[in-house]
PDB file of N, CA and C in Angstrom:
ATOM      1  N   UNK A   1      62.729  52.644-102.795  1.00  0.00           N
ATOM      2  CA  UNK A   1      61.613  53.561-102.786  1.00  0.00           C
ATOM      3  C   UNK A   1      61.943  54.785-103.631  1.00  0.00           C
ATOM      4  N   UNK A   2      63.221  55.120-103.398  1.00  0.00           N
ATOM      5  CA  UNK A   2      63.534  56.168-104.312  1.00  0.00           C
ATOM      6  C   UNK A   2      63.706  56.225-106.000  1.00  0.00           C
ATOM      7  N   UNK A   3      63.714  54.879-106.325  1.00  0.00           N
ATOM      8  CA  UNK A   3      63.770  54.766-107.679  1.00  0.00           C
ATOM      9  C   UNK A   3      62.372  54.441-107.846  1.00  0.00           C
ATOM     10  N   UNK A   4      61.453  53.781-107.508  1.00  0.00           N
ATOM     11  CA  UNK A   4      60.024  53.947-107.555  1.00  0.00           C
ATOM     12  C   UNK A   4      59.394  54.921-107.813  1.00  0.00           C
ATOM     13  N   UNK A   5      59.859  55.890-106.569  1.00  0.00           N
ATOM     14  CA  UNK A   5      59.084  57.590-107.061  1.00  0.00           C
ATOM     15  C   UNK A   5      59.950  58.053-108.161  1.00  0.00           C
ATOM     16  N   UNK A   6      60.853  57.723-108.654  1.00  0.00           N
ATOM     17  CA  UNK A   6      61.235  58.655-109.511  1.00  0.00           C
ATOM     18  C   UNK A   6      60.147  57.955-111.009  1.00  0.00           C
ATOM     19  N   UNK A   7      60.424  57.021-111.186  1.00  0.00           N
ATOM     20  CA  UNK A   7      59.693  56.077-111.815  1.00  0.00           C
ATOM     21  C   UNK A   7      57.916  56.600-112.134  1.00  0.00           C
ATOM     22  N   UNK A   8      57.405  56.446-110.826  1.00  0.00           N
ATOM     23  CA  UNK A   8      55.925  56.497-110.629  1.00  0.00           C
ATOM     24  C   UNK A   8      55.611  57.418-109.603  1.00  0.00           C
ATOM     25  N   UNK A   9      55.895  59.046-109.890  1.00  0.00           N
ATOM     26  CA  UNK A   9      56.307  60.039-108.958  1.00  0.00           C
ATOM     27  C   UNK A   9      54.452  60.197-108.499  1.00  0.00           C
ATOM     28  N   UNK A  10      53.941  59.762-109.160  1.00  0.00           N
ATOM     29  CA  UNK A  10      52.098  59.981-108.874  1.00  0.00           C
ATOM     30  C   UNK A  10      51.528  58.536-108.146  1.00  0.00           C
ATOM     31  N   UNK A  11      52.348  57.845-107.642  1.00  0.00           N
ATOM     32  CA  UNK A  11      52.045  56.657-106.950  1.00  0.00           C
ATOM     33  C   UNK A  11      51.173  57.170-105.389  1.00  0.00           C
ATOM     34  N   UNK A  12      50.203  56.199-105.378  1.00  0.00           N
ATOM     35  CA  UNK A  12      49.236  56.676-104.129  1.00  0.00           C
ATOM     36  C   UNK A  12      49.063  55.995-102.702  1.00  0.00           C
ATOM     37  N   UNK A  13      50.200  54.895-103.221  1.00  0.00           N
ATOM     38  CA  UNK A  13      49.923  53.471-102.147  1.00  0.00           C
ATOM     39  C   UNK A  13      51.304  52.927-102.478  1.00  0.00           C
ATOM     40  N   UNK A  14      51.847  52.055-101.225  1.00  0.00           N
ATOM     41  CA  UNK A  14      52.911  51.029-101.543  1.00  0.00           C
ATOM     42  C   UNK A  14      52.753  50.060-100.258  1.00  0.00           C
ATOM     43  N   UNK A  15      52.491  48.897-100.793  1.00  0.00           N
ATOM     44  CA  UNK A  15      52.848  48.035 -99.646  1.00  0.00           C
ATOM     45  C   UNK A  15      54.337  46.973 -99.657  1.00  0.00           C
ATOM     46  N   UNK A  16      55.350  46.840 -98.696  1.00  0.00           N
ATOM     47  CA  UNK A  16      56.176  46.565 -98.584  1.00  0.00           C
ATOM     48  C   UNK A  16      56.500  45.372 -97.783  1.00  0.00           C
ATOM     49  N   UNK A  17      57.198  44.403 -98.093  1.00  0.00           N
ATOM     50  CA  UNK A  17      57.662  43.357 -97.355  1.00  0.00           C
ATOM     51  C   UNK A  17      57.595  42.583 -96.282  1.00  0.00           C
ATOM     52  N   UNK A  18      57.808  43.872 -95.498  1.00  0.00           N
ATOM     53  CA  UNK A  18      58.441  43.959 -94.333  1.00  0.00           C
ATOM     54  C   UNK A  18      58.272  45.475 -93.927  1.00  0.00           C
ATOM     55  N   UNK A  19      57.960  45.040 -92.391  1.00  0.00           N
ATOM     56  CA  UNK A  19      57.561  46.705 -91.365  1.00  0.00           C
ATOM     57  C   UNK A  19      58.772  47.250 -91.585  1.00  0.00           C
ATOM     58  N   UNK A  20      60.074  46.846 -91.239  1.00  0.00           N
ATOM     59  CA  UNK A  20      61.428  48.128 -91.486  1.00  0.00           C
ATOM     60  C   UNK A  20      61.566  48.641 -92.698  1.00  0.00           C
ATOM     61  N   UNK A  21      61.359  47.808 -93.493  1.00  0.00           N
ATOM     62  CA  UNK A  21      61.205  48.382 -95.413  1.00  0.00           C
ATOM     63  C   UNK A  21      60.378  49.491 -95.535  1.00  0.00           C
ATOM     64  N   UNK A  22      59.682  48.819 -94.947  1.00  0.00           N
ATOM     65  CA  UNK A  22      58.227  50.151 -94.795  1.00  0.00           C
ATOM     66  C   UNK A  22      58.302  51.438 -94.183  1.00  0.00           C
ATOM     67  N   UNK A  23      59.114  51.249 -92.951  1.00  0.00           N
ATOM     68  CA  UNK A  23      59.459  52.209 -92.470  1.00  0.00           C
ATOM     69  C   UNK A  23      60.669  53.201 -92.941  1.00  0.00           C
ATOM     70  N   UNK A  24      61.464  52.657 -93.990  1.00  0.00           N
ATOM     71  CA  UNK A  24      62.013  52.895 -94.782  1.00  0.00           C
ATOM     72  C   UNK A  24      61.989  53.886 -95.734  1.00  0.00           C
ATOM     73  N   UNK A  25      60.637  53.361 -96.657  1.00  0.00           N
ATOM     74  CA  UNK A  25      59.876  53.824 -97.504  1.00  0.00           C
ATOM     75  C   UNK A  25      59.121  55.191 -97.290  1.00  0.00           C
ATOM     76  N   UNK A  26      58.613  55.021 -95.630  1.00  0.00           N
ATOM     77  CA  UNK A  26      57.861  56.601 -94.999  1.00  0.00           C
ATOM     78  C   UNK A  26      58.919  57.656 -95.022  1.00  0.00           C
ATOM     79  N   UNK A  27      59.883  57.379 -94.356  1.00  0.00           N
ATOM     80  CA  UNK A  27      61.395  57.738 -94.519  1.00  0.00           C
ATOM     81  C   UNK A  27      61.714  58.839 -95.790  1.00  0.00           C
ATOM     82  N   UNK A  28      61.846  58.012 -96.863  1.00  0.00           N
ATOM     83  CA  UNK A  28      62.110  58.444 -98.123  1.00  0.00           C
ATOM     84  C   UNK A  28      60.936  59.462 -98.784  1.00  0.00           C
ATOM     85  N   UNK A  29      59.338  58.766 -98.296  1.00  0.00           N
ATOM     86  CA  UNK A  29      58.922  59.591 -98.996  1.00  0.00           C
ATOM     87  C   UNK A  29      58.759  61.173 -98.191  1.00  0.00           C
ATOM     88  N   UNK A  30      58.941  60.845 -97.388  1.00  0.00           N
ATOM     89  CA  UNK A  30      59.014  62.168 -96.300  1.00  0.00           C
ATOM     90  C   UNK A  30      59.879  63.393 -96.867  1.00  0.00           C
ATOM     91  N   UNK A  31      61.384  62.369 -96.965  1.00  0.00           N
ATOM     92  CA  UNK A  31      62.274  63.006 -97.672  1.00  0.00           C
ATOM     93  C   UNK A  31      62.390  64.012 -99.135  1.00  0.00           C
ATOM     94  N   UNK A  32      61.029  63.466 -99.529  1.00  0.00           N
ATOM     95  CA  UNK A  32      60.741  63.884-101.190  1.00  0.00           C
ATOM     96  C   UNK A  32      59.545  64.831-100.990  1.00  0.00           C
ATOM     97  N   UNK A  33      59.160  65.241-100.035  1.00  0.00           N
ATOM     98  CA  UNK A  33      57.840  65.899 -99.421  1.00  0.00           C
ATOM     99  C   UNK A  33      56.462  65.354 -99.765  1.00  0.00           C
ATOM    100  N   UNK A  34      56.500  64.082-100.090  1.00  0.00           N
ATOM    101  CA  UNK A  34      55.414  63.373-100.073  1.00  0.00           C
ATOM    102  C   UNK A  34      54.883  62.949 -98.425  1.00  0.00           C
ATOM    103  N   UNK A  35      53.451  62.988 -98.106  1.00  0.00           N
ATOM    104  CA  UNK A  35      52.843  62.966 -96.993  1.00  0.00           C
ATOM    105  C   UNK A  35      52.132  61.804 -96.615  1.00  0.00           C
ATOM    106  N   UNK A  36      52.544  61.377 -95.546  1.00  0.00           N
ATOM    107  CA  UNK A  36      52.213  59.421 -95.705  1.00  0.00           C
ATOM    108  C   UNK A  36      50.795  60.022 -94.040  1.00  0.00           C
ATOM    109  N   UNK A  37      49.199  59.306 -94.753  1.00  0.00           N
ATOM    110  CA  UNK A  37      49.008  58.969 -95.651  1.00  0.00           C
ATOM    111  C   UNK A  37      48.307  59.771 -96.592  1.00  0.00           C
ATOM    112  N   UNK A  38      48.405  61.173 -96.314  1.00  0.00           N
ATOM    113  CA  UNK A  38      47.923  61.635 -97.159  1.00  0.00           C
ATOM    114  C   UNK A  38      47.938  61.977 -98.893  1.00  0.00           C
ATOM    115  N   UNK A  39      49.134  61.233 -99.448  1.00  0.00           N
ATOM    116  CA  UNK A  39      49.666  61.444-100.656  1.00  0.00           C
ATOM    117  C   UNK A  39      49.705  60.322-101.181  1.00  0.00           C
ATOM    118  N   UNK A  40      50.693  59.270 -99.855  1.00  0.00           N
ATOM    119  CA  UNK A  40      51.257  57.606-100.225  1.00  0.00           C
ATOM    120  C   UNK A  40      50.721  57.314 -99.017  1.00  0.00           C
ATOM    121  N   UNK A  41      50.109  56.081 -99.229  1.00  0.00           N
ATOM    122  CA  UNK A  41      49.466  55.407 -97.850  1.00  0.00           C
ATOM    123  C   UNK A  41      50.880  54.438 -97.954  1.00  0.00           C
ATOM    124  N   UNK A  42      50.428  53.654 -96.399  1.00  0.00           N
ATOM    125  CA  UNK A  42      51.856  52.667 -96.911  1.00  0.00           C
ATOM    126  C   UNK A  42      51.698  51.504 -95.816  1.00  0.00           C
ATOM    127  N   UNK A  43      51.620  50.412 -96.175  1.00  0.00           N
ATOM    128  CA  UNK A  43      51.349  49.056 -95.222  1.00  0.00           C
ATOM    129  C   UNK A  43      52.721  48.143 -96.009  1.00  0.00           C
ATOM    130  N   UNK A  44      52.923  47.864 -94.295  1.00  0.00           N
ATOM    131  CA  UNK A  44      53.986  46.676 -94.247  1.00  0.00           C
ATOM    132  C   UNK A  44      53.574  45.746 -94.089  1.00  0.00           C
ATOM    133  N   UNK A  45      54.346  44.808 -93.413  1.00  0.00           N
ATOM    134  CA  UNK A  45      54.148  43.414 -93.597  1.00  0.00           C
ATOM    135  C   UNK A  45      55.184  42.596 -92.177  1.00  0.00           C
ATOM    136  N   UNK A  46      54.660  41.769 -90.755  1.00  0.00           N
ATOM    137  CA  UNK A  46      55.188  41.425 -89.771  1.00  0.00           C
ATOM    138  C   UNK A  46      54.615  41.811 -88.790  1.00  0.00           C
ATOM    139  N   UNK A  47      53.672  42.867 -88.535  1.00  0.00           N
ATOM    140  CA  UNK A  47      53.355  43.351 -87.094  1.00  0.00           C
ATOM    141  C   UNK A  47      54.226  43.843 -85.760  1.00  0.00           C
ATOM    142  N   UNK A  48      56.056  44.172 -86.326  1.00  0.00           N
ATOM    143  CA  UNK A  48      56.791  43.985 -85.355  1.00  0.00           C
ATOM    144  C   UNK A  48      56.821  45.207 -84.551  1.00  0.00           C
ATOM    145  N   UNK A  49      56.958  45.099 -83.189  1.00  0.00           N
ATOM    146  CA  UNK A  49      56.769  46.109 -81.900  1.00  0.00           C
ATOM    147  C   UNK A  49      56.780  47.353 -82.400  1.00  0.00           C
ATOM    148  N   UNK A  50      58.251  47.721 -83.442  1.00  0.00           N
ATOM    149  CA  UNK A  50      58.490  49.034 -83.982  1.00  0.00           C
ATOM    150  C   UNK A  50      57.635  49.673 -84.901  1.00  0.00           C
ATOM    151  N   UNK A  51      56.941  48.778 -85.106  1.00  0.00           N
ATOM    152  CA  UNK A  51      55.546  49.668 -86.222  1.00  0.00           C
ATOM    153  C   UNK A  51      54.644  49.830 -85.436  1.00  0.00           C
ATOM    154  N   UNK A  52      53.882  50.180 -84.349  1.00  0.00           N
ATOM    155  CA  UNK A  52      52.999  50.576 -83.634  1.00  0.00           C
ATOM    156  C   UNK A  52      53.916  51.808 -83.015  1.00  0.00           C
ATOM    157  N   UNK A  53      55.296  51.783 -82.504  1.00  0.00           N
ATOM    158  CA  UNK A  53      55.758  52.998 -81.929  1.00  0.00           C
ATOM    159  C   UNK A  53      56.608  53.891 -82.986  1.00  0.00           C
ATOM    160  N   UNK A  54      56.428  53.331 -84.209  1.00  0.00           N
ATOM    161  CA  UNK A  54      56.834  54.629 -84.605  1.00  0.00           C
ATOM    162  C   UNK A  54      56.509  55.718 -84.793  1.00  0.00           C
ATOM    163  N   UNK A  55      57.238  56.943 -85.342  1.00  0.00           N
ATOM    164  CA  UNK A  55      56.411  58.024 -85.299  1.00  0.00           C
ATOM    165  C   UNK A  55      55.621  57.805 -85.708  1.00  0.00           C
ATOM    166  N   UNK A  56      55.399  57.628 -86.972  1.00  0.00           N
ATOM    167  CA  UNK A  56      53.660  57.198 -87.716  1.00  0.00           C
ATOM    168  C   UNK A  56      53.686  55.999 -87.470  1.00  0.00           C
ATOM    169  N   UNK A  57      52.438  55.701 -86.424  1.00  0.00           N
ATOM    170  CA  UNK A  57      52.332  54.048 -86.655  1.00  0.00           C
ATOM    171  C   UNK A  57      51.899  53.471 -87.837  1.00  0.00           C
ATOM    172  N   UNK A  58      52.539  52.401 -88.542  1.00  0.00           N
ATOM    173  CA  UNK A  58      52.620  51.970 -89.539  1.00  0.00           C
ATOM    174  C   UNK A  58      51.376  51.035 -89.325  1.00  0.00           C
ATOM    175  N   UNK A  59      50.288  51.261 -90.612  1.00  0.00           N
ATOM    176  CA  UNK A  59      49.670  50.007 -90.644  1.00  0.00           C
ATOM    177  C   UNK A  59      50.427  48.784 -91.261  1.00  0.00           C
ATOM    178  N   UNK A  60      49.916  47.606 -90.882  1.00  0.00           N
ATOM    179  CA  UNK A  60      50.923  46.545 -91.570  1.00  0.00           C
ATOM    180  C   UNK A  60      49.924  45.340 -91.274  1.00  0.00           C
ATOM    181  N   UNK A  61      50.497  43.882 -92.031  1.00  0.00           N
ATOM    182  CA  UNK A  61      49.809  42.734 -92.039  1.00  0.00           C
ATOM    183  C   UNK A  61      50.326  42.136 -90.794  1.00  0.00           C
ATOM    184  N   UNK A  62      49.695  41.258 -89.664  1.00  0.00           N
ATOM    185  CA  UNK A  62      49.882  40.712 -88.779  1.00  0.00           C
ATOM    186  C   UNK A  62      49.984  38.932 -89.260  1.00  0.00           C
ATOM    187  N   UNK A  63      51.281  38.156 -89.448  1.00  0.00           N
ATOM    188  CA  UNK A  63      50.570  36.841 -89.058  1.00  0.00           C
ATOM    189  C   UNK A  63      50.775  35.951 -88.050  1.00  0.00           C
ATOM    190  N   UNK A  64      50.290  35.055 -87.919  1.00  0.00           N
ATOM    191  CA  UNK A  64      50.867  34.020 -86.967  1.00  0.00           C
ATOM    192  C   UNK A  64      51.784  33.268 -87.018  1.00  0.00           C
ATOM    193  N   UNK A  65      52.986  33.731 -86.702  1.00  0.00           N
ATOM    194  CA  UNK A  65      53.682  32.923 -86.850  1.00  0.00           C
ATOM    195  C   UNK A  65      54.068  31.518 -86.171  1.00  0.00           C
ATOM    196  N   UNK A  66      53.831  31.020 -85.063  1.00  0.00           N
ATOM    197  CA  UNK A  66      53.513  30.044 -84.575  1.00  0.00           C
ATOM    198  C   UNK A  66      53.085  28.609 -85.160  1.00  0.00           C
ATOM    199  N   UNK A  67      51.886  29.495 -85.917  1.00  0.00           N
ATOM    200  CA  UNK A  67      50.963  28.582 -86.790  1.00  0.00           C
ATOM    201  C   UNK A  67      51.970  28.518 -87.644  1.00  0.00           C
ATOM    202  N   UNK A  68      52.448  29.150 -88.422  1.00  0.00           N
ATOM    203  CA  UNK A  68      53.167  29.234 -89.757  1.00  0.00           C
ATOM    204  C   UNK A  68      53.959  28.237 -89.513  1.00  0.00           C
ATOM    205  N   UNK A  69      55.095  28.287 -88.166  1.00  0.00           N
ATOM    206  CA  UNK A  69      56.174  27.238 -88.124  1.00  0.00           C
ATOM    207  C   UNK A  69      55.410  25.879 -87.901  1.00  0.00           C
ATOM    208  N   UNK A  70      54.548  26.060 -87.252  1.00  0.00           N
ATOM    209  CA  UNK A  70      54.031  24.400 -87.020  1.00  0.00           C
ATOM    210  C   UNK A  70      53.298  23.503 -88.631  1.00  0.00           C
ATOM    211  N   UNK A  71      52.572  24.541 -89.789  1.00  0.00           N
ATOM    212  CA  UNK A  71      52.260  24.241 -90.641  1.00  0.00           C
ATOM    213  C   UNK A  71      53.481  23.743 -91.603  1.00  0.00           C
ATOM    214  N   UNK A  72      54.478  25.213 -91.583  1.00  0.00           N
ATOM    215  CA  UNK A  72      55.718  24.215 -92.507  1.00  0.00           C
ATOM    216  C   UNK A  72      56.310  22.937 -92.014  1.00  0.00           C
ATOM    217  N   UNK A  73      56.046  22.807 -90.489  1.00  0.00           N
ATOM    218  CA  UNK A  73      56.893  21.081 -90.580  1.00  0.00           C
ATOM    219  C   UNK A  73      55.951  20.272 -90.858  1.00  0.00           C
ATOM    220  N   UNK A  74      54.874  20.447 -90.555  1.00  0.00           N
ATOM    221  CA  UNK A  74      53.979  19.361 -90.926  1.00  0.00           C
ATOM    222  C   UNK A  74      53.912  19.510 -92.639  1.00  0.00           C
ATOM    223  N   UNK A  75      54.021  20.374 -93.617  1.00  0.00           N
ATOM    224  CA  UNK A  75      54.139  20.211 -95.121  1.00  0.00           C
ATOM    225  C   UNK A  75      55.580  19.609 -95.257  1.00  0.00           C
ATOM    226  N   UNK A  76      56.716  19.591 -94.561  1.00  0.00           N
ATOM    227  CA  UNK A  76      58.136  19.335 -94.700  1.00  0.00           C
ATOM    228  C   UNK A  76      57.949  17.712 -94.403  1.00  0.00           C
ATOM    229  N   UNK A  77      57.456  17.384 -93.565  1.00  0.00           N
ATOM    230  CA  UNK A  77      57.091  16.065 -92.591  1.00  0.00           C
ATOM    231  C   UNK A  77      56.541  15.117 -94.089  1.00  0.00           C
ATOM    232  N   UNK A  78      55.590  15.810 -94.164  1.00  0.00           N
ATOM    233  CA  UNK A  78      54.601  15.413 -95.542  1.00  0.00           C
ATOM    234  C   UNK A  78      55.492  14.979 -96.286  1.00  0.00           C
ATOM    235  N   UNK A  79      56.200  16.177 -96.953  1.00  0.00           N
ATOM    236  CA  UNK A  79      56.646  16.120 -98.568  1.00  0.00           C
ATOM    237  C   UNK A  79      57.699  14.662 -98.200  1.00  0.00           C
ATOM    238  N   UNK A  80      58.552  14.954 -97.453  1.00  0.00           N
ATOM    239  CA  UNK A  80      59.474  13.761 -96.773  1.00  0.00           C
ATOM    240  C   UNK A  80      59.007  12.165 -96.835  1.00  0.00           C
ATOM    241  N   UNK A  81      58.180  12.209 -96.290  1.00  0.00           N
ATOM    242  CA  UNK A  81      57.016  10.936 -96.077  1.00  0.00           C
ATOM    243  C   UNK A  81      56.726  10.299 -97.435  1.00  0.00           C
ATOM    244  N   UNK A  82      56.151  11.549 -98.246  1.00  0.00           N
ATOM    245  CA  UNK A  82      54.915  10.886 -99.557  1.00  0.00           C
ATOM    246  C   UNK A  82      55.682  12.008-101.070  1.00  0.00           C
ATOM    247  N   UNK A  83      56.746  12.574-100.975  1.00  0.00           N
ATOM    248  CA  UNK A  83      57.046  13.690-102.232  1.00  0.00           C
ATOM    249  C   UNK A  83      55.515  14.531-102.285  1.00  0.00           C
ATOM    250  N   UNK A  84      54.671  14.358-102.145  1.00  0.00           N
ATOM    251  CA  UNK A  84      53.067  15.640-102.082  1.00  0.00           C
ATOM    252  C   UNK A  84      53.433  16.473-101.889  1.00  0.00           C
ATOM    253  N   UNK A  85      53.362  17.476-102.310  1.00  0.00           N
ATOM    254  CA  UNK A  85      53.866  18.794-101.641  1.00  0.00           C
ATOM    255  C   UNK A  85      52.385  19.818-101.446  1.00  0.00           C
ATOM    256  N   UNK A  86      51.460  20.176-100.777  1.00  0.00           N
ATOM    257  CA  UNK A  86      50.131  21.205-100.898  1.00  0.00           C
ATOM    258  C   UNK A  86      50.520  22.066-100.598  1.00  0.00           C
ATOM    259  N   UNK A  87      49.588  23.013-100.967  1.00  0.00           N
ATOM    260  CA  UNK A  87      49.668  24.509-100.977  1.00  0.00           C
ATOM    261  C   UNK A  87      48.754  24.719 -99.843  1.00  0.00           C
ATOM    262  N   UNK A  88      49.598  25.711 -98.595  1.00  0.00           N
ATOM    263  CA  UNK A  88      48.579  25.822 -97.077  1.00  0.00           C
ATOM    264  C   UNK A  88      48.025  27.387 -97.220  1.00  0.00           C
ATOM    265  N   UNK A  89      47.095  28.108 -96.887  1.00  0.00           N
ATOM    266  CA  UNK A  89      46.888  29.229 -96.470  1.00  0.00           C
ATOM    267  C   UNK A  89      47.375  29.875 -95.563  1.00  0.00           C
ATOM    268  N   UNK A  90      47.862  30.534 -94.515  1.00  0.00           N
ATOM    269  CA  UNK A  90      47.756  31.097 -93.900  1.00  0.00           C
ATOM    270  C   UNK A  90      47.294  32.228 -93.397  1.00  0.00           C
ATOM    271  N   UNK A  91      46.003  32.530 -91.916  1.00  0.00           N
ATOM    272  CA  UNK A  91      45.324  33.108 -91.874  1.00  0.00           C
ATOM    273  C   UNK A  91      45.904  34.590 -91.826  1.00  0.00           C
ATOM    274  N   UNK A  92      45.796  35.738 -92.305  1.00  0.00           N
ATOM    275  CA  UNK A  92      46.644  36.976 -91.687  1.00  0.00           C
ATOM    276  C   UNK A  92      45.348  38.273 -91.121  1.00  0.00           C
ATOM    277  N   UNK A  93      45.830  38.751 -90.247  1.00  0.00           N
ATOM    278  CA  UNK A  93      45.152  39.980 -90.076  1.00  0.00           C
ATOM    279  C   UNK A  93      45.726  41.525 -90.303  1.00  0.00           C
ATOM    280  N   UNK A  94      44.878  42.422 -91.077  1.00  0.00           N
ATOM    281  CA  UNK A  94      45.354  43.808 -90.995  1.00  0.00           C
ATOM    282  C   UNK A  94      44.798  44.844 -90.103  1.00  0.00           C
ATOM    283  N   UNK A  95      46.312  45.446 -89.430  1.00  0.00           N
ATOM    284  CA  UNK A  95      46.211  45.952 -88.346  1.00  0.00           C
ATOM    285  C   UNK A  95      46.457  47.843 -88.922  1.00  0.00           C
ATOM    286  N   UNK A  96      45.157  48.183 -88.855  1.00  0.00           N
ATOM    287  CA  UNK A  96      45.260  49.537 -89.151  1.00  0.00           C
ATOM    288  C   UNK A  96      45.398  50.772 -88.289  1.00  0.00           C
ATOM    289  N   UNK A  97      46.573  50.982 -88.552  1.00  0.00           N
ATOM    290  CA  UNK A  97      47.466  51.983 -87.611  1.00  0.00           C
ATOM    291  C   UNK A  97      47.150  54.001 -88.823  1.00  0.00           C
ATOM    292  N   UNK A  98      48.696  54.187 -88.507  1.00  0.00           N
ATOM    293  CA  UNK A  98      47.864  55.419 -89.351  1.00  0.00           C
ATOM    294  C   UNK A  98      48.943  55.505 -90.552  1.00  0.00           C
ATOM    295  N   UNK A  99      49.372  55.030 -91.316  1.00  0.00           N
ATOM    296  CA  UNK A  99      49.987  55.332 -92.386  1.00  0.00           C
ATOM    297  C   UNK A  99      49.141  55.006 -93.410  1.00  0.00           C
ATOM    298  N   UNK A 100      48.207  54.834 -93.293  1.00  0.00           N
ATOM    299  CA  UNK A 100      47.193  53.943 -94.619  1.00  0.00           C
ATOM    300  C   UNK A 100      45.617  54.010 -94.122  1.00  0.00           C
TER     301      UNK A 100
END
């Protein structure tokens, strides 16, 4: 994040990986007196427990993971079976908290 802002010090948004990255990122820009979200909005990615209680609750992408594991064995199952390999969607939801 820190070579980013130095990079693209007028950046208005970042979305990140992953909720701890992200939380990371609020971190840093805090550090640089940038104001999340009033300067840098900032959405992660996982939905995990610690992004709703952090200080700023982090907005971030929610998915299912459940679904996710049951879809990759059935594409793994597949490819195994027949070499096919498809491309699956997975559904995600965004959960808007207050960093964004």
């Amino acid at each position: 994040m820190q070579r980013l802002l130095e990079q693209a010090p007028d950046l208005d948004a970042v979305f990140v990986n992953s909720d701890l990255m992200a939380i990371g990122a609020i971190n840093t820009l805090q550090n640089n007196g940038k104001r999340v979200p009033e300067d840098v909005a900032v959405i992660g990615f996982d939905d995990l427990s610690i992004a709703a209680y952090n200080n700023l609750p982090l907005t971030t992408i929610r998915q299912n993971i459940p679904l996710a594991g049951r879809l990759l064995a059935q594409t793994l199952v597949q490819y195994i079976q027949t070499g096919v390999v498809t491309n699956v969607t997975i559904p995600v939801e965004l959960v808007v908290r207050k960093s964004a």
